[in-house]
N, C-alpha and C. Protein backbone atom coordinates (compact mmCIF):
# COMPACT_ATOMS: atom_id res chain seq x y z
N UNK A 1 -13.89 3.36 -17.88
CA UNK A 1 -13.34 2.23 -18.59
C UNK A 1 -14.34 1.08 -18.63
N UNK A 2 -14.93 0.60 -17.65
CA UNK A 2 -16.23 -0.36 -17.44
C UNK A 2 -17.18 0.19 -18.28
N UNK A 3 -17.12 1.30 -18.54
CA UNK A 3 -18.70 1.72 -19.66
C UNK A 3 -18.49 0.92 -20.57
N UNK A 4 -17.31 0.64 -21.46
CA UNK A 4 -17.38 0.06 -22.65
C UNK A 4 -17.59 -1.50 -22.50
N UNK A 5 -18.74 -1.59 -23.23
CA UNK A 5 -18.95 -3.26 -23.23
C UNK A 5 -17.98 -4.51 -23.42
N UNK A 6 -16.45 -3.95 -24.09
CA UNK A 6 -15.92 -4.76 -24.40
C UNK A 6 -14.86 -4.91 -23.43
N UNK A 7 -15.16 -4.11 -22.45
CA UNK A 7 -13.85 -4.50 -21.62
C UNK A 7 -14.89 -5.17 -20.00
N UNK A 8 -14.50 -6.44 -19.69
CA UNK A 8 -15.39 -7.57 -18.88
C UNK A 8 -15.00 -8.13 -17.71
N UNK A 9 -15.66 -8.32 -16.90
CA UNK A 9 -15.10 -9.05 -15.74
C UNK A 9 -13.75 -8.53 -14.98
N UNK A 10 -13.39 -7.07 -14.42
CA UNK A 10 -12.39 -6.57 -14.20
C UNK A 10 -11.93 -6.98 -12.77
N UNK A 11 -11.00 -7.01 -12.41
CA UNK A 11 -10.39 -7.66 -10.87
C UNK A 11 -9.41 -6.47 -10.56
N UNK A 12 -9.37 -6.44 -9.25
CA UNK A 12 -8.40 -5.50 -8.61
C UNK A 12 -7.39 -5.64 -7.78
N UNK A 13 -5.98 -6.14 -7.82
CA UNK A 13 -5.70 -6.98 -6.69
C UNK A 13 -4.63 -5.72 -6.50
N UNK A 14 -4.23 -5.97 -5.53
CA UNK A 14 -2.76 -4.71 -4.72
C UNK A 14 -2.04 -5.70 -3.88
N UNK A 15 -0.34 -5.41 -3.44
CA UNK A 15 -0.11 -5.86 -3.51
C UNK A 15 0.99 -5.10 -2.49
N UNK A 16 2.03 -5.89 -1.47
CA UNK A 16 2.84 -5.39 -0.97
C UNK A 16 4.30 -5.19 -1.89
N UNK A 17 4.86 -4.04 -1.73
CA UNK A 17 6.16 -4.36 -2.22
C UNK A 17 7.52 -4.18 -1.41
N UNK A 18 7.70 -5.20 -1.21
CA UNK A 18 8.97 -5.37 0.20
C UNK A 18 9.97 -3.81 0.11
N UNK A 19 10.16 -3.70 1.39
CA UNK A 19 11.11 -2.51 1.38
C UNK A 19 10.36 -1.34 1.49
N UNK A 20 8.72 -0.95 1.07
CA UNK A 20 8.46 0.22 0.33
C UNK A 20 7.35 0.26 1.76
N UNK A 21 7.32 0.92 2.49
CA UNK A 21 5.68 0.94 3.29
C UNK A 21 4.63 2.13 2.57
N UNK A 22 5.43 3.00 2.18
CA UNK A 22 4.75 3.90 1.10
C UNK A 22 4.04 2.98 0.07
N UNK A 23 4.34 2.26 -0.90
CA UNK A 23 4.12 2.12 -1.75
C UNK A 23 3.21 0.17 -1.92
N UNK A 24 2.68 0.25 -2.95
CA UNK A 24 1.89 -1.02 -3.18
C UNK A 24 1.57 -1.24 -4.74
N UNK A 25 2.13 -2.36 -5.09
CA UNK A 25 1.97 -2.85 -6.41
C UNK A 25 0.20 -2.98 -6.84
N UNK A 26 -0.51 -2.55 -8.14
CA UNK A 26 -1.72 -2.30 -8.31
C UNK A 26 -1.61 -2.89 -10.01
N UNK A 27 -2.80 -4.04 -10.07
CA UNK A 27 -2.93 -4.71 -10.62
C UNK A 27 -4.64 -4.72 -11.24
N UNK A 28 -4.97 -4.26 -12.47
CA UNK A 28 -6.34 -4.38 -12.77
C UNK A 28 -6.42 -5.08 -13.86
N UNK A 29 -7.20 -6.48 -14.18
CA UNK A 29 -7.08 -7.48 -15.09
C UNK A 29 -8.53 -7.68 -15.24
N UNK A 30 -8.64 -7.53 -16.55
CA UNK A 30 -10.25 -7.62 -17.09
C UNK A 30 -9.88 -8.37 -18.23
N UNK A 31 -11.05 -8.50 -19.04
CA UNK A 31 -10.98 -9.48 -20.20
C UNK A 31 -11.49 -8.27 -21.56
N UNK A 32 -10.63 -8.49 -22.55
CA UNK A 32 -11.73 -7.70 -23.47
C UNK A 32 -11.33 -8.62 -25.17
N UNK A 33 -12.35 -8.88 -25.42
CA UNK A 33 -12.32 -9.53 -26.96
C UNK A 33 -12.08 -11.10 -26.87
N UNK A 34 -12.63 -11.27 -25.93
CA UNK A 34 -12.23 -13.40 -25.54
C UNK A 34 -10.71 -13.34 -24.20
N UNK A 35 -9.95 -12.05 -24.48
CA UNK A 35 -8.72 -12.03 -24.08
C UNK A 35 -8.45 -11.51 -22.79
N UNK A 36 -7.25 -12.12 -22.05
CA UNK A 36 -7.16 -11.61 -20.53
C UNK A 36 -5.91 -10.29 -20.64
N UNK A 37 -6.37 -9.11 -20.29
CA UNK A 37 -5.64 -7.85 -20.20
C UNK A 37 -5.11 -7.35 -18.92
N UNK A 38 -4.19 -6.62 -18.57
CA UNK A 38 -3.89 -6.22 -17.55
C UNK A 38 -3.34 -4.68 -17.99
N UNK A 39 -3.70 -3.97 -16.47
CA UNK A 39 -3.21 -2.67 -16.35
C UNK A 39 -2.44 -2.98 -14.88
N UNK A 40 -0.48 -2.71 -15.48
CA UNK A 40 -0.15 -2.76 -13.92
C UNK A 40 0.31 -1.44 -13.83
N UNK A 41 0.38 -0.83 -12.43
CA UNK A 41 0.77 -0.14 -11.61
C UNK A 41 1.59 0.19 -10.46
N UNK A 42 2.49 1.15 -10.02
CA UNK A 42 2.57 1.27 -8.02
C UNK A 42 1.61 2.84 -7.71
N UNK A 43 1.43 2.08 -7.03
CA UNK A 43 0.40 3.09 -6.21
C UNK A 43 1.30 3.69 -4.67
N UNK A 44 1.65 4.97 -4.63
CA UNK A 44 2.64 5.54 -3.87
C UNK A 44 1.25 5.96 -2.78
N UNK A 45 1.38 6.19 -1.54
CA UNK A 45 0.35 6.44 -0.60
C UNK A 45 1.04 7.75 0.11
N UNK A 46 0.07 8.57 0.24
CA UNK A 46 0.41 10.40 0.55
C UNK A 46 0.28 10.53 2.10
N UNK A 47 1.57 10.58 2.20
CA UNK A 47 2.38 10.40 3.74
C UNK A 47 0.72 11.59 4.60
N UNK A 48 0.77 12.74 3.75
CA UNK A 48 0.03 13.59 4.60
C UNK A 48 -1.58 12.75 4.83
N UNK A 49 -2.22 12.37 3.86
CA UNK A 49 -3.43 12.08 3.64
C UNK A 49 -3.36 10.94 3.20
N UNK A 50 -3.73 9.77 4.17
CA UNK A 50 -3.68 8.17 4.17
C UNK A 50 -4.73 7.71 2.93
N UNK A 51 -5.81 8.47 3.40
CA UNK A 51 -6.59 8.04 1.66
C UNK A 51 -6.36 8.19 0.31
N UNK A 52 -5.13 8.97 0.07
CA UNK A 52 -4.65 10.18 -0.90
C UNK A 52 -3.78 8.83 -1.63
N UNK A 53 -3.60 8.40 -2.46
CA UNK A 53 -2.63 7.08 -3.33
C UNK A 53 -2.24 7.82 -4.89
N UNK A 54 -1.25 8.20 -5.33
CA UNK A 54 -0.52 8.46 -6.47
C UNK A 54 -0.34 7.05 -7.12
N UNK A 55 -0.99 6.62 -8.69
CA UNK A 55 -0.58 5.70 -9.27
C UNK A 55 0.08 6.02 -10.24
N UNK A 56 1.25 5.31 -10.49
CA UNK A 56 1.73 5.30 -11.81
C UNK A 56 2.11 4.42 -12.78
N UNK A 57 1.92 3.98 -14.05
CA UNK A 57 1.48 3.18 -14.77
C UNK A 57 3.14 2.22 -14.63
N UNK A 58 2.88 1.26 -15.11
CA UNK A 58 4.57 0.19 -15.69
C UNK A 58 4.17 0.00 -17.17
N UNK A 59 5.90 -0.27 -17.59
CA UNK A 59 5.78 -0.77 -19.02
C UNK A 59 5.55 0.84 -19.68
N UNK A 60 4.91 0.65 -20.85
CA UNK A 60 4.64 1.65 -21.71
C UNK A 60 3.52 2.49 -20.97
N UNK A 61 3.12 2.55 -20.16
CA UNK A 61 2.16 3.30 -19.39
C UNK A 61 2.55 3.95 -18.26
N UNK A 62 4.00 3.86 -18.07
CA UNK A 62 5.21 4.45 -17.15
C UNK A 62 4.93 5.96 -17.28
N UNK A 63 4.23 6.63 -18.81
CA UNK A 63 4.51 7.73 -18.60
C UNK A 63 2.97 8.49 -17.92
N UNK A 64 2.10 7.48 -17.64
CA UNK A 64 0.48 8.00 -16.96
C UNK A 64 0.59 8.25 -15.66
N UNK A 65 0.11 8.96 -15.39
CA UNK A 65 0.30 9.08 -13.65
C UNK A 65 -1.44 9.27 -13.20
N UNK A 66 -2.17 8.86 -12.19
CA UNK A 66 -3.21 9.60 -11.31
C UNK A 66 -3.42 9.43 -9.95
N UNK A 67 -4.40 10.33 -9.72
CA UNK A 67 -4.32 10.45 -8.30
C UNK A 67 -5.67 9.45 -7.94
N UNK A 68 -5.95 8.90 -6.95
CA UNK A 68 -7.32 8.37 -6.58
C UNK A 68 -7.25 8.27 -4.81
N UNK A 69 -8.42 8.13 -4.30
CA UNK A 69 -8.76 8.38 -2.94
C UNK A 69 -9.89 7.54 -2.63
N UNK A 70 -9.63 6.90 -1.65
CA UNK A 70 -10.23 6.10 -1.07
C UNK A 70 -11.33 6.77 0.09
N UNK A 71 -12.64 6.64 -0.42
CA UNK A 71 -13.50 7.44 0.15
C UNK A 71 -14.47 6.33 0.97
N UNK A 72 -14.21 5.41 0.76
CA UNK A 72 -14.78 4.46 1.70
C UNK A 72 -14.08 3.26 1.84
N UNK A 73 -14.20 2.35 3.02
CA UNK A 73 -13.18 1.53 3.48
C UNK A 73 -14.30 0.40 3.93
N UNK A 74 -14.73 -0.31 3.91
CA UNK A 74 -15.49 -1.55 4.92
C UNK A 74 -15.23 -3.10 4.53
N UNK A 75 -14.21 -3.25 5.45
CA UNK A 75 -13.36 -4.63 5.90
C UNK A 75 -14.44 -5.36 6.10
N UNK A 76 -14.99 -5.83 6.87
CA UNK A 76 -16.69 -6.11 7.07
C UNK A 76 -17.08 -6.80 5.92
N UNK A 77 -17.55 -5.54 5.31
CA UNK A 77 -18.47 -6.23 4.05
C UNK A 77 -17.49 -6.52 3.00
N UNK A 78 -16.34 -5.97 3.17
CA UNK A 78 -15.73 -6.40 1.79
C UNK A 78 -15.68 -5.44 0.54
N UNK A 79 -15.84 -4.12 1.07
CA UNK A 79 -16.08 -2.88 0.19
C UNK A 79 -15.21 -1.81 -0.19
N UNK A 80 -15.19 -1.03 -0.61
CA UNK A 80 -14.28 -0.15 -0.96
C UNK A 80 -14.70 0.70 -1.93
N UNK A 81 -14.58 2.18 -1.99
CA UNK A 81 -15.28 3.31 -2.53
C UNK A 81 -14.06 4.03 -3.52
N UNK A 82 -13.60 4.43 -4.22
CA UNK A 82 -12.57 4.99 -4.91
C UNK A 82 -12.86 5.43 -6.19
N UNK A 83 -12.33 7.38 -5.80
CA UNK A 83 -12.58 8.07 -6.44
C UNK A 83 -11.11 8.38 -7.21
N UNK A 84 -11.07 8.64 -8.51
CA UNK A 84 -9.74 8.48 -9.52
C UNK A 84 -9.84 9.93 -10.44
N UNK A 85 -8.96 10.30 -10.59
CA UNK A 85 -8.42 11.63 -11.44
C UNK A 85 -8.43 10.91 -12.82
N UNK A 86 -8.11 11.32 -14.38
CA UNK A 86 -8.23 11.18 -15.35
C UNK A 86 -6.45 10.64 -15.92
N UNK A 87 -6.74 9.96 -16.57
CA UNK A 87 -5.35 9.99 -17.36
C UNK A 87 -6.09 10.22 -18.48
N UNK A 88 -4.50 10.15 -19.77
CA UNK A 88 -4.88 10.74 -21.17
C UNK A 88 -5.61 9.30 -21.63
N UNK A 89 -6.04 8.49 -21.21
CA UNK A 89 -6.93 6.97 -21.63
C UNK A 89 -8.05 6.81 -21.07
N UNK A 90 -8.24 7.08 -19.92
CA UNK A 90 -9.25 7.14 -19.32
C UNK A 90 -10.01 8.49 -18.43
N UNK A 91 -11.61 8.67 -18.20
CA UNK A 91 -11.99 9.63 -17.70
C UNK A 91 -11.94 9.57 -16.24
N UNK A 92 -11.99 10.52 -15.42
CA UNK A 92 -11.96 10.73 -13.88
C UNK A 92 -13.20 9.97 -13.62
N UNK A 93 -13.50 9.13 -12.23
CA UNK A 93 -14.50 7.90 -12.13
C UNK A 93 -14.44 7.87 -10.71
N UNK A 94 -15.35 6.89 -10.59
CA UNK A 94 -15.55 5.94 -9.06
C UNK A 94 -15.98 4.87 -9.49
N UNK A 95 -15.36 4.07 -8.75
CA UNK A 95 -15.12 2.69 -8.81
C UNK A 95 -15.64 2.13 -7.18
N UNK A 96 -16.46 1.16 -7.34
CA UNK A 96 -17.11 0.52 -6.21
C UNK A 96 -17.07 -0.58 -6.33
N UNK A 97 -15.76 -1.16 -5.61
CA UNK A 97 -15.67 -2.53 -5.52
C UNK A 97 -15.59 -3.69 -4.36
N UNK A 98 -16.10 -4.89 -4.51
CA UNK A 98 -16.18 -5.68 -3.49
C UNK A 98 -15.36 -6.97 -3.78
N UNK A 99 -14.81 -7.60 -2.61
CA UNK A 99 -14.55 -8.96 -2.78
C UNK A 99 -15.71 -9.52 -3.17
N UNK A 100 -16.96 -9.65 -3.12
CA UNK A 100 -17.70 -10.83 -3.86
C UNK A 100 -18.41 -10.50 -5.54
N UNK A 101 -17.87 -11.62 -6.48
CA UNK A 101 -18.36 -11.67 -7.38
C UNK A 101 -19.41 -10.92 -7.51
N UNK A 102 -20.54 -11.17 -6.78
CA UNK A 102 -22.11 -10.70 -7.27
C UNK A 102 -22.48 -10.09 -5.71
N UNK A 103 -21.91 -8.71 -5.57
CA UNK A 103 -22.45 -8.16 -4.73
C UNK A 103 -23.92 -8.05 -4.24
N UNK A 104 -24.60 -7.80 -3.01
CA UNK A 104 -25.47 -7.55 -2.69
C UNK A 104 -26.30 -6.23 -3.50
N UNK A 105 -27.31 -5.97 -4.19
CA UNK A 105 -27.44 -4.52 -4.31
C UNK A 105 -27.43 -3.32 -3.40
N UNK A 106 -28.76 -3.89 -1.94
CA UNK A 106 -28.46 -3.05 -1.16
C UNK A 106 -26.95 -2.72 -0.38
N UNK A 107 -26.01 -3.53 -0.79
CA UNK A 107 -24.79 -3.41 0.03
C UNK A 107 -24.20 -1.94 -0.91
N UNK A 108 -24.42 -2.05 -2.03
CA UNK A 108 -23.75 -1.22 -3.27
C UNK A 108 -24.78 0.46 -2.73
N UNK A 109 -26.10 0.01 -2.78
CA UNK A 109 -26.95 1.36 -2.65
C UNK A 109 -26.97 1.92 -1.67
N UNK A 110 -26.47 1.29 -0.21
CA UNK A 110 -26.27 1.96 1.12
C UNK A 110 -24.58 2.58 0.57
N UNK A 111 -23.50 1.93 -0.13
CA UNK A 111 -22.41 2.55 0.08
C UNK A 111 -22.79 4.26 -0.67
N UNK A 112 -23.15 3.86 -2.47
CA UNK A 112 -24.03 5.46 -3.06
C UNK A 112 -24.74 6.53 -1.86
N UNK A 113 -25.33 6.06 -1.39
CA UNK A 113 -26.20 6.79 -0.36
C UNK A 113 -25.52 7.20 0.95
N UNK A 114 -24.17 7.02 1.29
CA UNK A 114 -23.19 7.56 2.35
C UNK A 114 -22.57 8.19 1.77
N UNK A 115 -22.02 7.93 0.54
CA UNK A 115 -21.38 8.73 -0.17
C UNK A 115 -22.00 10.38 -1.03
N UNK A 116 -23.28 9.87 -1.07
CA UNK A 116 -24.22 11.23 -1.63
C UNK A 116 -24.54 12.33 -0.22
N UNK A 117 -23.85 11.56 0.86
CA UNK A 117 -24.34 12.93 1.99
C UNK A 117 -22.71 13.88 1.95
N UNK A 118 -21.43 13.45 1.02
CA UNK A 118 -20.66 15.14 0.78
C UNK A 118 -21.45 15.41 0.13
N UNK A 119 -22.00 17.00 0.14
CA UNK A 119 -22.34 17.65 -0.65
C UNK A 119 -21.14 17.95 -2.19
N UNK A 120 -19.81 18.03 -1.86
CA UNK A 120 -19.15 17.62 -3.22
C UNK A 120 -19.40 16.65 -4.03
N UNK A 121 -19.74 15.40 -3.59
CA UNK A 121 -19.87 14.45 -4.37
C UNK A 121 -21.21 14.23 -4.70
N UNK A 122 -22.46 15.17 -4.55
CA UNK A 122 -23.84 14.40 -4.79
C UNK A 122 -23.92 14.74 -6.68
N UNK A 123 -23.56 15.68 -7.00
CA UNK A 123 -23.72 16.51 -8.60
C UNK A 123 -23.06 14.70 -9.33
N UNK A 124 -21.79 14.41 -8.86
CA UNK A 124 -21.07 13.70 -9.41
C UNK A 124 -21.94 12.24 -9.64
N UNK A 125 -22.45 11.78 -8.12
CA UNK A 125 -22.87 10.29 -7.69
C UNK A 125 -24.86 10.29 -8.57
N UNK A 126 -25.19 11.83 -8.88
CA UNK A 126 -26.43 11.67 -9.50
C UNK A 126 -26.58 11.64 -11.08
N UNK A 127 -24.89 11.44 -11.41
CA UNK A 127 -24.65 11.08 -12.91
C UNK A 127 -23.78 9.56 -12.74
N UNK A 128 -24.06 8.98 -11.57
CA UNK A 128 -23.56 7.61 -11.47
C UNK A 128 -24.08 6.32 -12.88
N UNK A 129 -23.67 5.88 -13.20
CA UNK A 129 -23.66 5.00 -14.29
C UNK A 129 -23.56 3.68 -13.86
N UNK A 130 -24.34 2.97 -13.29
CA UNK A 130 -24.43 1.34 -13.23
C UNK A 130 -24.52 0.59 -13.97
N UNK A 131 -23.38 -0.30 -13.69
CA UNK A 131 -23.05 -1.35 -14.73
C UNK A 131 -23.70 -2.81 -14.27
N UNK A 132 -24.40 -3.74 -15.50
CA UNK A 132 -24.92 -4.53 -14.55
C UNK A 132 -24.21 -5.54 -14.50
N UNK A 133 -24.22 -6.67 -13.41
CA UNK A 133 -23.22 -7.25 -13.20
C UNK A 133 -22.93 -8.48 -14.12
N UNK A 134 -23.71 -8.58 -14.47
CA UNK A 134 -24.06 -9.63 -15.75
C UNK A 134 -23.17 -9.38 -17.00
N UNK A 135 -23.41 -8.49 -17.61
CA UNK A 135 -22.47 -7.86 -18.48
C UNK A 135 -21.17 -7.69 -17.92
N UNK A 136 -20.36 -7.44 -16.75
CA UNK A 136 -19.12 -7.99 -16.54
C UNK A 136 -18.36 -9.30 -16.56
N UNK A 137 -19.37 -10.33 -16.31
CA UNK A 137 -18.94 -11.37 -15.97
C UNK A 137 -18.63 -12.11 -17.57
């Protein structure tokens, strides 16, 4: 979805939803054409496999469902690694995101480079596509 130039500056926020410990409201708001967009979601979390999160779309997107997994976690730096299944709108991806606006590079190229030692994921991470950060903002 970030490949396309016209969609800018994307944010990720999640969210508790009272009552649910399974579950967490998922919120992705980017800009595209001057304009502020949103993709909302709940993201259901897989009792067996804590990294394992089922999203499913709200509104007219109620009928999308995917799976994504959290393949890296660092509270620390402020990081987070997440790998996503395909809906009929978008292609299967990884997404590497940080709380800070203008990440570090080496913070971004040490997370690629932990992540390229599964051997499942190196085929995938050596067709990685960097976006520069400039063009998001």
């Amino acid at each position: 979805m970030w490949l396309n130039p016209r969609n800018r500056a994307p944010r990720f926020e999640y969210g508790a939803i009272a009552g649910h410990d399974d579950r967490m409201s998922d919120c992705v708001r980017y800009r595209r054409g001057g304009r502020d967009k949103a993709i909302r979601g709940v993201d259901r979390q897989d009792p067996g496999r804590p990294c394992h999160f089922t999203w499913r779309g709200r509104g007219l997107l109620a009928l999308l469902r995917s799976e994504w997994f959290v393949l890296e976690l660092d509270g620390k730096a402020g990081l987070a690694a997440i790998l996503f299944t395909e809906t009929l709108f978008t292609p299967a991806g990884l997404d590497i995101v940080t709380r800070a606006a203008d990440p570090a590079r080496e913070l971004i190229s040490a997370c690629v480079e932990r992540l390229g030692r599964a051997p499942a994921l190196a085929k995938d991470l050596a067709e990685l596509v960097e976006i520069d950060q400039a063009l998001l903002v």
